[in-house]
PDB file of N, CA and C in Angstrom:
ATOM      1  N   UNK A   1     103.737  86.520  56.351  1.00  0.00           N
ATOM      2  CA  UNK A   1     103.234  87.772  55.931  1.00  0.00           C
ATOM      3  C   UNK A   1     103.079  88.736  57.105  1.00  0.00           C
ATOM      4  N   UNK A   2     102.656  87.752  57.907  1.00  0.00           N
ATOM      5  CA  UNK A   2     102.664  88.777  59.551  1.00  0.00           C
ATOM      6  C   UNK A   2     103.684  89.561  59.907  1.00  0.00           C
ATOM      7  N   UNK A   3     104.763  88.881  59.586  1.00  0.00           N
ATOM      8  CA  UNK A   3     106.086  89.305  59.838  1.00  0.00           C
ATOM      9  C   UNK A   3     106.592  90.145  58.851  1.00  0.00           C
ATOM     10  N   UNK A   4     106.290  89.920  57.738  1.00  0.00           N
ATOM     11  CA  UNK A   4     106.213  91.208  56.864  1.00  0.00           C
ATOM     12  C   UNK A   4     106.019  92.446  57.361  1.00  0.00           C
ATOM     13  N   UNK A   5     104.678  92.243  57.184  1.00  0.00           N
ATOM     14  CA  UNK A   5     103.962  93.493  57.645  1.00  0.00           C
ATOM     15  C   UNK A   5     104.102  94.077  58.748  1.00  0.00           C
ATOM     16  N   UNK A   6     104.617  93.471  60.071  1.00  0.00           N
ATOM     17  CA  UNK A   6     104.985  93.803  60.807  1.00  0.00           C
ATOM     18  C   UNK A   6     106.861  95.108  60.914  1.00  0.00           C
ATOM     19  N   UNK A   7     107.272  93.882  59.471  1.00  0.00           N
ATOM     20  CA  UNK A   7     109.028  94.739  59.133  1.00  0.00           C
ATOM     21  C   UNK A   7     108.659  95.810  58.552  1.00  0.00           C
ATOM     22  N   UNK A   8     107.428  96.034  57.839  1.00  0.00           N
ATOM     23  CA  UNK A   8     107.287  97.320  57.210  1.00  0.00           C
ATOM     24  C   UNK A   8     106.785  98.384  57.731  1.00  0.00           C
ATOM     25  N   UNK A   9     106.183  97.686  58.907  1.00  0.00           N
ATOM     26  CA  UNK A   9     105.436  98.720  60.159  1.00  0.00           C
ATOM     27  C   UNK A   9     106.576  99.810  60.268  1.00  0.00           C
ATOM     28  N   UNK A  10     107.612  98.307  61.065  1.00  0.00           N
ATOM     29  CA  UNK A  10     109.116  98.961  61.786  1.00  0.00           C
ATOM     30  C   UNK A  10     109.578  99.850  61.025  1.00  0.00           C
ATOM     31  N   UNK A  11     109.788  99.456  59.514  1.00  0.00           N
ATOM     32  CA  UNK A  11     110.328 100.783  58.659  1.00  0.00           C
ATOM     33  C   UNK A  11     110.002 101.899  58.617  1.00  0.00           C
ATOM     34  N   UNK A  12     108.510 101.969  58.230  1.00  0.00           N
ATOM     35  CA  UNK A  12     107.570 103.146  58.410  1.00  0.00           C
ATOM     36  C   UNK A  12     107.983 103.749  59.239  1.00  0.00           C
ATOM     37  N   UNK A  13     107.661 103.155  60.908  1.00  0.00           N
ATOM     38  CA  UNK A  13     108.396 104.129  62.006  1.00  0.00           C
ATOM     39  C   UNK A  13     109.089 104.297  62.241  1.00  0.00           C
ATOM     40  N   UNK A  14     110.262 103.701  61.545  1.00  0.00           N
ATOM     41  CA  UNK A  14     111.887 104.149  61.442  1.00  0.00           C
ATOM     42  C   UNK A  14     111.913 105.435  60.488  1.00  0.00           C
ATOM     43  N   UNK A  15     111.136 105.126  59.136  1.00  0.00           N
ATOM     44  CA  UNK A  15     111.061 106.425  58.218  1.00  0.00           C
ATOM     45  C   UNK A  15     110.759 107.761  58.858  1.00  0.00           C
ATOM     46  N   UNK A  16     109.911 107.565  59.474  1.00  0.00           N
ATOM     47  CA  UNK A  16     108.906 108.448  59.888  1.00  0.00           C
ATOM     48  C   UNK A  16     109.939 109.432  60.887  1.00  0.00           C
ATOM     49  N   UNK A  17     110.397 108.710  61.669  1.00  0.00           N
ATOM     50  CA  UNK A  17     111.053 109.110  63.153  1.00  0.00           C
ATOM     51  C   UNK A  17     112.093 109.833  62.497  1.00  0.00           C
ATOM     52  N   UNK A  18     113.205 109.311  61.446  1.00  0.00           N
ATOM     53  CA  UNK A  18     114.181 109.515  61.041  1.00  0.00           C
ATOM     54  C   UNK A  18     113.744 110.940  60.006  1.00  0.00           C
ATOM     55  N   UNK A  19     112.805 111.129  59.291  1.00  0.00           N
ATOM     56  CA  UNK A  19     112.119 112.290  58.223  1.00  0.00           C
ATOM     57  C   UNK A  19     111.812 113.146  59.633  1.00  0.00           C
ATOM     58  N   UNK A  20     111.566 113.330  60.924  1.00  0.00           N
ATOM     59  CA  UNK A  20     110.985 113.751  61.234  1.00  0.00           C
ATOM     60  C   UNK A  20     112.675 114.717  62.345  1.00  0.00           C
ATOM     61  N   UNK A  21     113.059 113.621  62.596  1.00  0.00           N
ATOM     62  CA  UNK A  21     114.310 114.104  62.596  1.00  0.00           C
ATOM     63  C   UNK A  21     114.819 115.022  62.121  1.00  0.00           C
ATOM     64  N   UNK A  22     115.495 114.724  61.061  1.00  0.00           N
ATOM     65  CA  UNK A  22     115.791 115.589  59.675  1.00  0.00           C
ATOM     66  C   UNK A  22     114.675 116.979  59.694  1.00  0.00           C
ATOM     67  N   UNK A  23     113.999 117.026  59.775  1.00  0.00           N
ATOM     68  CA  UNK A  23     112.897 117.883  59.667  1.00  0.00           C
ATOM     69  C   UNK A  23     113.306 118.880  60.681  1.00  0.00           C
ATOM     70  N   UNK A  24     113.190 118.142  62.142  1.00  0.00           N
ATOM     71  CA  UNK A  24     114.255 119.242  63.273  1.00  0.00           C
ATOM     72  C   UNK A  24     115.090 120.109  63.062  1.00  0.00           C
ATOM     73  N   UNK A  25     116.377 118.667  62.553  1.00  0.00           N
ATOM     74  CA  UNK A  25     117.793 119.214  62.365  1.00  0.00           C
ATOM     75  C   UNK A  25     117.569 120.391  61.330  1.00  0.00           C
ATOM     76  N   UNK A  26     116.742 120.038  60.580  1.00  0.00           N
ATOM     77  CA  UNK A  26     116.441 121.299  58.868  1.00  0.00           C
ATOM     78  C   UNK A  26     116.422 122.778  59.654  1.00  0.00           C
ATOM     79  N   UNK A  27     114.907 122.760  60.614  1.00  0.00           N
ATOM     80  CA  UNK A  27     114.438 123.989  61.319  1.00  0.00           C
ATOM     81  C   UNK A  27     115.647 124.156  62.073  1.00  0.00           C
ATOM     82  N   UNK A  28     116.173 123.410  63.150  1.00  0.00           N
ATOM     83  CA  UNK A  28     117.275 123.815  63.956  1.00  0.00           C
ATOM     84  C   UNK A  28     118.654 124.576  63.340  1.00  0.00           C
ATOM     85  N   UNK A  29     118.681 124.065  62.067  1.00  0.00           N
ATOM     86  CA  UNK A  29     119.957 124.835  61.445  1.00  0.00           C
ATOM     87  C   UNK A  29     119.539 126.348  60.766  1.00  0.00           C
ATOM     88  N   UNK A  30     118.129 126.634  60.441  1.00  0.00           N
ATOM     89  CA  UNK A  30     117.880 127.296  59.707  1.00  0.00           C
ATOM     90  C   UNK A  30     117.415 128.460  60.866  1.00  0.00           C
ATOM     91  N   UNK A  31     116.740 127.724  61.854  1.00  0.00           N
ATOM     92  CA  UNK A  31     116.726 128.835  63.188  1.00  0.00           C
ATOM     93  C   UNK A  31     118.104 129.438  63.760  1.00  0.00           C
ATOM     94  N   UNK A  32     119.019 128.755  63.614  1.00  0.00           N
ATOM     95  CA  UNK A  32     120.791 129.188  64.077  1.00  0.00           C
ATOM     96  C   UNK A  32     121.076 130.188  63.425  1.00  0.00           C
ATOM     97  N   UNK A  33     120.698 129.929  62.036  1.00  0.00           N
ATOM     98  CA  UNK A  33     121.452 130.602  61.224  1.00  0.00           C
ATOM     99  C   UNK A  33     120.850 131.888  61.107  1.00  0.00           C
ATOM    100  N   UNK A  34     119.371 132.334  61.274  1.00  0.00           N
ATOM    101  CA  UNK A  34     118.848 133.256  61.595  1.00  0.00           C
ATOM    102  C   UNK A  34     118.981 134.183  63.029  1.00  0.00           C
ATOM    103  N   UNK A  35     119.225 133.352  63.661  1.00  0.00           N
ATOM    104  CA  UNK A  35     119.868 133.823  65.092  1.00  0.00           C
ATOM    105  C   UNK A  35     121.538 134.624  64.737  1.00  0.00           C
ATOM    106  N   UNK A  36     121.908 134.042  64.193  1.00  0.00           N
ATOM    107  CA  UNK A  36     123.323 134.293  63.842  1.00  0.00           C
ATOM    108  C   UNK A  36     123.239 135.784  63.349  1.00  0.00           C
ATOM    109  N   UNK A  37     122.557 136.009  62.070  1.00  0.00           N
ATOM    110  CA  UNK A  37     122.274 136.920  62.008  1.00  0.00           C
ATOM    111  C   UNK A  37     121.687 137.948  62.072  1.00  0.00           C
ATOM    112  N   UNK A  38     121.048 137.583  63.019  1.00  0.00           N
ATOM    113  CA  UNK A  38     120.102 138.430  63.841  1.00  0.00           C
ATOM    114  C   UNK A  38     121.019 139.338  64.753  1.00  0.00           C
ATOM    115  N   UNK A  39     121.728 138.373  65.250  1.00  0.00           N
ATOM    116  CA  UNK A  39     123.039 138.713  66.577  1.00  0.00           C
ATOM    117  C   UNK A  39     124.219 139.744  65.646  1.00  0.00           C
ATOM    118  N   UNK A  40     124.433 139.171  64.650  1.00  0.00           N
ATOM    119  CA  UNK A  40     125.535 139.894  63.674  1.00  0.00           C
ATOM    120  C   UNK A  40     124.886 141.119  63.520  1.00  0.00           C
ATOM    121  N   UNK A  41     123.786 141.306  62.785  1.00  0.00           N
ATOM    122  CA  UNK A  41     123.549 142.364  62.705  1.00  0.00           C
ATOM    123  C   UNK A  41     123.169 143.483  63.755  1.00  0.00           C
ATOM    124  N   UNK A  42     122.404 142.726  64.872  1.00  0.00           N
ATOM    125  CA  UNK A  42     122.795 143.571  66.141  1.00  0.00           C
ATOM    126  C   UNK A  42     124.230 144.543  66.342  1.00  0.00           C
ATOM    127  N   UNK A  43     124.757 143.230  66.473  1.00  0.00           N
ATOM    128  CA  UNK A  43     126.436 144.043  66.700  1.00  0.00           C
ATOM    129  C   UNK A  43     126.944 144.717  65.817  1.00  0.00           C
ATOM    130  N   UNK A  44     126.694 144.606  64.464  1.00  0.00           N
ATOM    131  CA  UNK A  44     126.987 145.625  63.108  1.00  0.00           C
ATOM    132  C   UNK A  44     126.535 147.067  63.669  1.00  0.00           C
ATOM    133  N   UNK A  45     125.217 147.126  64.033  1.00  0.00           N
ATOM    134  CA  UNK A  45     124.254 148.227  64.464  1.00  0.00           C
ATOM    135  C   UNK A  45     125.199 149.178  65.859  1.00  0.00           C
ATOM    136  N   UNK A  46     125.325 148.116  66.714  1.00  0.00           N
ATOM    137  CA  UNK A  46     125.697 148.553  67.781  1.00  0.00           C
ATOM    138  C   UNK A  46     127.264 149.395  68.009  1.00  0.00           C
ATOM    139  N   UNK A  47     127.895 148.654  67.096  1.00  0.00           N
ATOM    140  CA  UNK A  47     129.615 149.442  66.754  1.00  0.00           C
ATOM    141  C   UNK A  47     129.107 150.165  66.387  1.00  0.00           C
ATOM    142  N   UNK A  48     128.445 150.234  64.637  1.00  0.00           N
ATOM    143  CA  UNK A  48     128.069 151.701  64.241  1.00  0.00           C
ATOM    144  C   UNK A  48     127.305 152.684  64.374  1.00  0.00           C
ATOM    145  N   UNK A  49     126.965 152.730  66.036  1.00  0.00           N
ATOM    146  CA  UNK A  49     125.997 153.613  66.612  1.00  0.00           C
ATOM    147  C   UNK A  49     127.634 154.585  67.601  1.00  0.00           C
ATOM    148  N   UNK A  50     128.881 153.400  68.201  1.00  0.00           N
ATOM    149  CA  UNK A  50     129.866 153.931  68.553  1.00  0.00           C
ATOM    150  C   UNK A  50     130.434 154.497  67.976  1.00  0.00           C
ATOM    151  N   UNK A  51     130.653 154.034  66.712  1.00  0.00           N
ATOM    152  CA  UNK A  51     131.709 154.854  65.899  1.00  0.00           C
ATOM    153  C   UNK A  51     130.947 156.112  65.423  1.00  0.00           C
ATOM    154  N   UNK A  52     129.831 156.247  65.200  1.00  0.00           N
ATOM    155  CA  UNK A  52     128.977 157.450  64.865  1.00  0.00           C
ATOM    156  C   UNK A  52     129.109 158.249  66.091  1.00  0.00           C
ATOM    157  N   UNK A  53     129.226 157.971  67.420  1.00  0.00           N
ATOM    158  CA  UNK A  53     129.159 158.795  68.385  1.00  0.00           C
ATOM    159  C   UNK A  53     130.680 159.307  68.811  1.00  0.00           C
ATOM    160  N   UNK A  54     131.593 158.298  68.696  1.00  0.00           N
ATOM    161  CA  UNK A  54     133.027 158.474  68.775  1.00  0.00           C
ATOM    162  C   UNK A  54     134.097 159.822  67.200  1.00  0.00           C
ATOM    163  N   UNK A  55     132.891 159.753  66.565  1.00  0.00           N
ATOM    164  CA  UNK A  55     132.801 160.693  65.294  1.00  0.00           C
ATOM    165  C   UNK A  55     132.284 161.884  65.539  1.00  0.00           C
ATOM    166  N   UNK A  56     131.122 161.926  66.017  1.00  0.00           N
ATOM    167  CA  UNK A  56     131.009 163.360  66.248  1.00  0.00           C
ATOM    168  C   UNK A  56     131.470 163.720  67.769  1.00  0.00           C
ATOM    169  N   UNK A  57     131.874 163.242  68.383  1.00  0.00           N
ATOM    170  CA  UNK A  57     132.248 163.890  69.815  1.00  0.00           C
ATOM    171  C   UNK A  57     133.895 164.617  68.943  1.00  0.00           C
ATOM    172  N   UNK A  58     134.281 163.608  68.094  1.00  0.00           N
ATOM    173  CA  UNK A  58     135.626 164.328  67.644  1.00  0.00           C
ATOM    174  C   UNK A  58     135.587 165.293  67.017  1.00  0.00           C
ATOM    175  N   UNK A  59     134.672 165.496  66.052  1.00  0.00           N
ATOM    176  CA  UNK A  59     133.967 166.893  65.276  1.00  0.00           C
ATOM    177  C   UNK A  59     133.544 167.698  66.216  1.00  0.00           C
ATOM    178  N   UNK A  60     133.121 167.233  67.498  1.00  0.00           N
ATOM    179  CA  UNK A  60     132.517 168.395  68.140  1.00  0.00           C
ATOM    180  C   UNK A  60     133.896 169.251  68.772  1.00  0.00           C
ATOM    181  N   UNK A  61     135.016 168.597  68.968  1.00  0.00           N
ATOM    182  CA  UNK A  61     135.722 168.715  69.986  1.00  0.00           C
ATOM    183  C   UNK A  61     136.692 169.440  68.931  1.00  0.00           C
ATOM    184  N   UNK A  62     136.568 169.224  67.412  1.00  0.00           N
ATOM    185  CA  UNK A  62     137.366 170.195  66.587  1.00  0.00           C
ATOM    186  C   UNK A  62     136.634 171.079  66.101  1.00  0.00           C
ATOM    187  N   UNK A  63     134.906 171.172  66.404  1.00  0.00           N
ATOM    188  CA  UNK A  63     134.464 172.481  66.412  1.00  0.00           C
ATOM    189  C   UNK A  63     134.829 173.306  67.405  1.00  0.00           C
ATOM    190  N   UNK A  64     134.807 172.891  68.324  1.00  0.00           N
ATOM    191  CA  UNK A  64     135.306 174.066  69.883  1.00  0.00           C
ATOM    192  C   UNK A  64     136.651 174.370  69.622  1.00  0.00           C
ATOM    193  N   UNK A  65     137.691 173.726  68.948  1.00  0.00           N
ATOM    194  CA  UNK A  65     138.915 174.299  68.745  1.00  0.00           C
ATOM    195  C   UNK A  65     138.664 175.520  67.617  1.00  0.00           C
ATOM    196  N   UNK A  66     137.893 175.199  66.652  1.00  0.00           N
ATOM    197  CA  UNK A  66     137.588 176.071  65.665  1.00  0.00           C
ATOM    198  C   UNK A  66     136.853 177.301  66.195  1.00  0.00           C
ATOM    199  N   UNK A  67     135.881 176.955  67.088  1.00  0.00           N
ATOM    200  CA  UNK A  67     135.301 178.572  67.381  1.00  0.00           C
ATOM    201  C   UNK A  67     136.250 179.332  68.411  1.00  0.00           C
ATOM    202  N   UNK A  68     137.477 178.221  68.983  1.00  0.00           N
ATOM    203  CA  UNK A  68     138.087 179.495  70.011  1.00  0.00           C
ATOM    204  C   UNK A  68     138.796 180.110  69.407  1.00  0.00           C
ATOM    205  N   UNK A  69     139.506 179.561  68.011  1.00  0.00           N
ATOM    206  CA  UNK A  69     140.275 180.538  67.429  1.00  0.00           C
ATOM    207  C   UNK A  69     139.807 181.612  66.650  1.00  0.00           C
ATOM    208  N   UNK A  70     138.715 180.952  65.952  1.00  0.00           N
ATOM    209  CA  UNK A  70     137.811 182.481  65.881  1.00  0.00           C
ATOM    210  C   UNK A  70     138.097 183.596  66.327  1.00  0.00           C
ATOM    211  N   UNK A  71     137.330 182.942  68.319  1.00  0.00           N
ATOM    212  CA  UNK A  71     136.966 184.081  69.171  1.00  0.00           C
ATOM    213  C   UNK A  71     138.301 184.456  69.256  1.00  0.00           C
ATOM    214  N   UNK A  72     139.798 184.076  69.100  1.00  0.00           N
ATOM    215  CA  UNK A  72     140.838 184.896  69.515  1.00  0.00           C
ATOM    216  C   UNK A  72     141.359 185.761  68.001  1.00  0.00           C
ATOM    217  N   UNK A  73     141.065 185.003  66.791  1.00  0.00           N
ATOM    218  CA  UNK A  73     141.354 186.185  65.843  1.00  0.00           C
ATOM    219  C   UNK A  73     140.144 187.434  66.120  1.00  0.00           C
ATOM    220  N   UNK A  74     139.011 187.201  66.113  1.00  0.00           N
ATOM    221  CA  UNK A  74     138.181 188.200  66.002  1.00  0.00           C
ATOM    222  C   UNK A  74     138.929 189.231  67.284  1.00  0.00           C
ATOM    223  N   UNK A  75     139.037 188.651  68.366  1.00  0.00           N
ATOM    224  CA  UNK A  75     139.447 189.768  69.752  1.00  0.00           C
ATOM    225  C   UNK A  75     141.014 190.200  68.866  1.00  0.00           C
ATOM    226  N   UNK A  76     141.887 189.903  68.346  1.00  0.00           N
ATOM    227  CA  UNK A  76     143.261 190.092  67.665  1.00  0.00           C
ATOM    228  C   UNK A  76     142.440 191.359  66.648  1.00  0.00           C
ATOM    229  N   UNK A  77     141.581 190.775  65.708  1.00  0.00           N
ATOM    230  CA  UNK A  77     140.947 192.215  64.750  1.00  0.00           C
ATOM    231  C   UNK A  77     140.401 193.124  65.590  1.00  0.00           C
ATOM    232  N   UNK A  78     139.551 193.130  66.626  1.00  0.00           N
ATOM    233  CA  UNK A  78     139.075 194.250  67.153  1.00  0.00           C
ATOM    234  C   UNK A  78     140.046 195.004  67.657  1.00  0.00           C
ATOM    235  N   UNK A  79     141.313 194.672  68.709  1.00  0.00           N
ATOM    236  CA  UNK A  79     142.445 195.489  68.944  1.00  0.00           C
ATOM    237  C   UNK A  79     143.287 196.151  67.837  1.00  0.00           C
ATOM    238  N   UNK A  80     143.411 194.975  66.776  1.00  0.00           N
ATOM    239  CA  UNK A  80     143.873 196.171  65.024  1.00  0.00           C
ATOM    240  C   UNK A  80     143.017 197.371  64.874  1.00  0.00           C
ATOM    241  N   UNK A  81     141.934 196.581  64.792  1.00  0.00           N
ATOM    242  CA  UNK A  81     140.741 197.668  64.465  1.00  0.00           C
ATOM    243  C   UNK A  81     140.720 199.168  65.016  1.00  0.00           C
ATOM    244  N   UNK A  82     141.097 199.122  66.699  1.00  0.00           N
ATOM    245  CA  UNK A  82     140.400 200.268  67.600  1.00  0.00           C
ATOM    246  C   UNK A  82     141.976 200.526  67.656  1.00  0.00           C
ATOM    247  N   UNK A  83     143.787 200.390  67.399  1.00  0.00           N
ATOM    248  CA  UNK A  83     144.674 200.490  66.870  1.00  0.00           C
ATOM    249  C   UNK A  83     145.050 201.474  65.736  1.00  0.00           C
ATOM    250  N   UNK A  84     144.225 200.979  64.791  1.00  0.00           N
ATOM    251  CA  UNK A  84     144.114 201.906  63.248  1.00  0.00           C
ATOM    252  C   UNK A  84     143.495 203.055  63.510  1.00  0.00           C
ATOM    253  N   UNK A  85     142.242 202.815  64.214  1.00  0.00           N
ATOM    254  CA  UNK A  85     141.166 204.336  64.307  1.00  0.00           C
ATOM    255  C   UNK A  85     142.209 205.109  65.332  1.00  0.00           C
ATOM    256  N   UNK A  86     142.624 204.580  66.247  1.00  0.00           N
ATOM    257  CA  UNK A  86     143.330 205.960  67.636  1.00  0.00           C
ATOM    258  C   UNK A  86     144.355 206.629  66.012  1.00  0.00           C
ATOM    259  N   UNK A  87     144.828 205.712  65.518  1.00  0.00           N
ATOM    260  CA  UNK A  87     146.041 206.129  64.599  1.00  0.00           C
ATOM    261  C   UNK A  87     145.391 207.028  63.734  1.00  0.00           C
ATOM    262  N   UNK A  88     144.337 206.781  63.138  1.00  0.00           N
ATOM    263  CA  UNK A  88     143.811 207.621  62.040  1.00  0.00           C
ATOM    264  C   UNK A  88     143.209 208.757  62.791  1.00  0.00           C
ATOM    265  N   UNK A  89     142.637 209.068  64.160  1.00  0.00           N
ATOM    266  CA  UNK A  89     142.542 209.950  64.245  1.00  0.00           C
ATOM    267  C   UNK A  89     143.857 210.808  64.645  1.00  0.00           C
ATOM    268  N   UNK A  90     144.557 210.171  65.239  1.00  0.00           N
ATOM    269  CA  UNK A  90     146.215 211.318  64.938  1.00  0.00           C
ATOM    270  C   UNK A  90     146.437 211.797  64.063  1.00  0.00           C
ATOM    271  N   UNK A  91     146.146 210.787  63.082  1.00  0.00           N
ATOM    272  CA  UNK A  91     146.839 211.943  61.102  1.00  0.00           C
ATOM    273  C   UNK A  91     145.907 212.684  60.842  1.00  0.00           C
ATOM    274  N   UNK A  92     144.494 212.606  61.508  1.00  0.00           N
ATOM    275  CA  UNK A  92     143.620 213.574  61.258  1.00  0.00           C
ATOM    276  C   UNK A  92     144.278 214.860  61.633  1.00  0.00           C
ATOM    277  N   UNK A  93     144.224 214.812  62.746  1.00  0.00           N
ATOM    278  CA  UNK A  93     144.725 216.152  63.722  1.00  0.00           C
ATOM    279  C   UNK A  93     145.916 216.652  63.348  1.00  0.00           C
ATOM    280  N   UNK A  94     146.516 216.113  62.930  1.00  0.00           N
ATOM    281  CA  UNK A  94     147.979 216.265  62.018  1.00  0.00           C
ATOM    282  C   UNK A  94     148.046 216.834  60.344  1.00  0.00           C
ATOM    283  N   UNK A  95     146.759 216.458  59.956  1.00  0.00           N
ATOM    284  CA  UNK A  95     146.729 216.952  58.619  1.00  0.00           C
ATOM    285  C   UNK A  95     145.794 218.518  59.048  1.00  0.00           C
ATOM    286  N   UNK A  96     144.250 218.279  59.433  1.00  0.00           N
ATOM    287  CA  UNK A  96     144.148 219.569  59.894  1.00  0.00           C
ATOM    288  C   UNK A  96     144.906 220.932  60.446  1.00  0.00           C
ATOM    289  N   UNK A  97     146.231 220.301  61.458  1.00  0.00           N
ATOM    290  CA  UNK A  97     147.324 221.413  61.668  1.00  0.00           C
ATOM    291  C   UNK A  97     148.438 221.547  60.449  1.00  0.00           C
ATOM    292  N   UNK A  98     148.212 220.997  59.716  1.00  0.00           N
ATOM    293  CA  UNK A  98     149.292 221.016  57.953  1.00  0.00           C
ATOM    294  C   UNK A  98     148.023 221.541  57.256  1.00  0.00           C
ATOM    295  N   UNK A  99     146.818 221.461  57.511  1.00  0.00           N
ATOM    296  CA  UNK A  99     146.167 222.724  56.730  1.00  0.00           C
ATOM    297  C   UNK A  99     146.455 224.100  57.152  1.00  0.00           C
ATOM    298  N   UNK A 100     146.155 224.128  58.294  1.00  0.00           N
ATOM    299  CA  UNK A 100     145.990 225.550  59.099  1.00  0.00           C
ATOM    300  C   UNK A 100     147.352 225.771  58.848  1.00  0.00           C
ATOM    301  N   UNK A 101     148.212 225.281  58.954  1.00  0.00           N
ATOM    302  CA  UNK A 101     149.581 226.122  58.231  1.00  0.00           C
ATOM    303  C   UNK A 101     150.197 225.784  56.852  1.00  0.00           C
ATOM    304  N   UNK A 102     149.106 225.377  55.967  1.00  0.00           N
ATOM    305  CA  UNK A 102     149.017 225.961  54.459  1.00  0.00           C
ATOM    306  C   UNK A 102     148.454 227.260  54.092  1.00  0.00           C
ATOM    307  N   UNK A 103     147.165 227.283  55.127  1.00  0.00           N
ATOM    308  CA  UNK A 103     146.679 228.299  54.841  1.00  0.00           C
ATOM    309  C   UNK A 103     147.331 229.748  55.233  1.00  0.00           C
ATOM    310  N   UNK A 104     148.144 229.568  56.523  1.00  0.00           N
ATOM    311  CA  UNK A 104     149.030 230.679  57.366  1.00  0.00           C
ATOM    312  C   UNK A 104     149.873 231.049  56.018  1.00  0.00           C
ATOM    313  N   UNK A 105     150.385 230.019  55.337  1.00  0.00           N
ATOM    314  CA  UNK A 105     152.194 230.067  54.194  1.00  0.00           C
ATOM    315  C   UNK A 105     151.450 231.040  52.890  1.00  0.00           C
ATOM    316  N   UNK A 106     149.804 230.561  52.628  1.00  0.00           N
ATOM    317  CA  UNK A 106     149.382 231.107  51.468  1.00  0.00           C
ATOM    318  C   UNK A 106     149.236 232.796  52.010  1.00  0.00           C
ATOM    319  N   UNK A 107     148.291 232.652  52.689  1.00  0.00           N
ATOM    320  CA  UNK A 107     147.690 234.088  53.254  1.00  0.00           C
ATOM    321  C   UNK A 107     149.726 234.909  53.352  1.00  0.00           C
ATOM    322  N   UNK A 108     150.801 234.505  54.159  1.00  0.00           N
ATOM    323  CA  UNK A 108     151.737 235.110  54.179  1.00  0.00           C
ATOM    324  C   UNK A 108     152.130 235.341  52.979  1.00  0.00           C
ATOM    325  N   UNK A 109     152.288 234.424  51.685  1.00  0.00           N
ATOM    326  CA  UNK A 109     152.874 234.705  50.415  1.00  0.00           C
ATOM    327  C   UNK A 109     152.059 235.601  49.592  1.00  0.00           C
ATOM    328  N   UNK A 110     150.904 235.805  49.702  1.00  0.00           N
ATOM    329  CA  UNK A 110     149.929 236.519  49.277  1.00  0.00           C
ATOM    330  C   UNK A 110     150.063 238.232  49.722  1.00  0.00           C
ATOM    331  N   UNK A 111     150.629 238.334  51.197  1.00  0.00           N
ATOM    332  CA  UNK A 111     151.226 239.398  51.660  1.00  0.00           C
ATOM    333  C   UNK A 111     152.387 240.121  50.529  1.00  0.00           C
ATOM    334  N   UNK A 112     153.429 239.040  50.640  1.00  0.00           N
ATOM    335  CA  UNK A 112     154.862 238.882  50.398  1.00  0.00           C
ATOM    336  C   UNK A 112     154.590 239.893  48.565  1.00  0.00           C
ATOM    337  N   UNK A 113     153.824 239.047  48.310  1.00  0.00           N
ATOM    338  CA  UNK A 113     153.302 239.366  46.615  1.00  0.00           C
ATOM    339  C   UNK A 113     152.748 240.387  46.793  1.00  0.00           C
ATOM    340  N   UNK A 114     152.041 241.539  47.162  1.00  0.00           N
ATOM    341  CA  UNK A 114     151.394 242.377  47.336  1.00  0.00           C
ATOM    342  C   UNK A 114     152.621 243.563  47.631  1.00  0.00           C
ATOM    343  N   UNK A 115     153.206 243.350  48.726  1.00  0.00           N
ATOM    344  CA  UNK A 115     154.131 243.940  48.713  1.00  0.00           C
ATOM    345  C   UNK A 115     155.406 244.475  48.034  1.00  0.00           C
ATOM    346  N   UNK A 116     156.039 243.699  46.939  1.00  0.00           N
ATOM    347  CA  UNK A 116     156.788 243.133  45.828  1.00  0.00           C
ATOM    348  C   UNK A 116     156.114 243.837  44.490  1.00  0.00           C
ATOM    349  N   UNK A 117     155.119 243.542  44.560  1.00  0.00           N
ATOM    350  CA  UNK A 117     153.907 244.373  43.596  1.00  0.00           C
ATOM    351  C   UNK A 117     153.869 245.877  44.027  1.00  0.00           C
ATOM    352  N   UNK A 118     153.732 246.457  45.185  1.00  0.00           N
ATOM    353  CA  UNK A 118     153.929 247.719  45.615  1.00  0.00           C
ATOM    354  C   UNK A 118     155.452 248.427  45.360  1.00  0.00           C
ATOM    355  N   UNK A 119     156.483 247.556  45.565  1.00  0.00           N
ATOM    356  CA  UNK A 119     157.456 248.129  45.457  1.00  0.00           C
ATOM    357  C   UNK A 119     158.257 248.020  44.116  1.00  0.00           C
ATOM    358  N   UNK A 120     157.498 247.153  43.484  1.00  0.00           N
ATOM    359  CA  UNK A 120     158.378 246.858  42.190  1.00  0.00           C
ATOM    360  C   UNK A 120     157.625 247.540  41.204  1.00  0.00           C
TER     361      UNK A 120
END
């Protein structure tokens, strides 16, 4: 019976050692695997902090293309612009002297008629 009890000791602390084991290996796999993704998701984070920055440096860099052409149509309209006005004030000055000699052709035909009227 001594010896019994003694084999069942041994088992016990074979059970024991071996459950306790297992118990490790359990936490050890379940700590990995949390590590794992701990690390994964780090690096998920970390690309998509690059690619977010590699994104807008490119947006930024096709905003600056966008505002220079702007700034060169807008400078292209202001030269139309100050273009049209020199021009429009020429036809000004041009129509004012096509008044002043409408008015010369009327005032003369107005003569012409007066005269025509006198003699006729």
């Amino acid at each position: 019976m001594t010896t019994l009890l003694a084999a069942e000791l041994d088992i016990a602390r074979t059970t024991g050692i071996a459950s306790a084991a297992l118990d490790i290996a359990q936490t050890a796999t379940i700590a990995s695997a949390a590590l794992g993704v701990a690390v994964a998701a780090v690096v998920g984070f970390v690309g998509l902090g690059f690619y977010r920055a590699r994104r807008s440096t490119a947006g930024e860099a096709a905003y600056r293309v966008l505002v220079e052409r702007v700034v060169e149509a807008e400078g292209r309209t202001a030269e139309a612009t100050a273009a049209t006005a020199e021009e429009l004030t020429g036809l000004r000055a041009e129509l004012r002297g096509t008044r002043d000699e409408l008015t010369e052709v009327k005032q003369r035909l107005a003569e012409l008629e007066r005269l025509l009227s006198q003699i006729g």
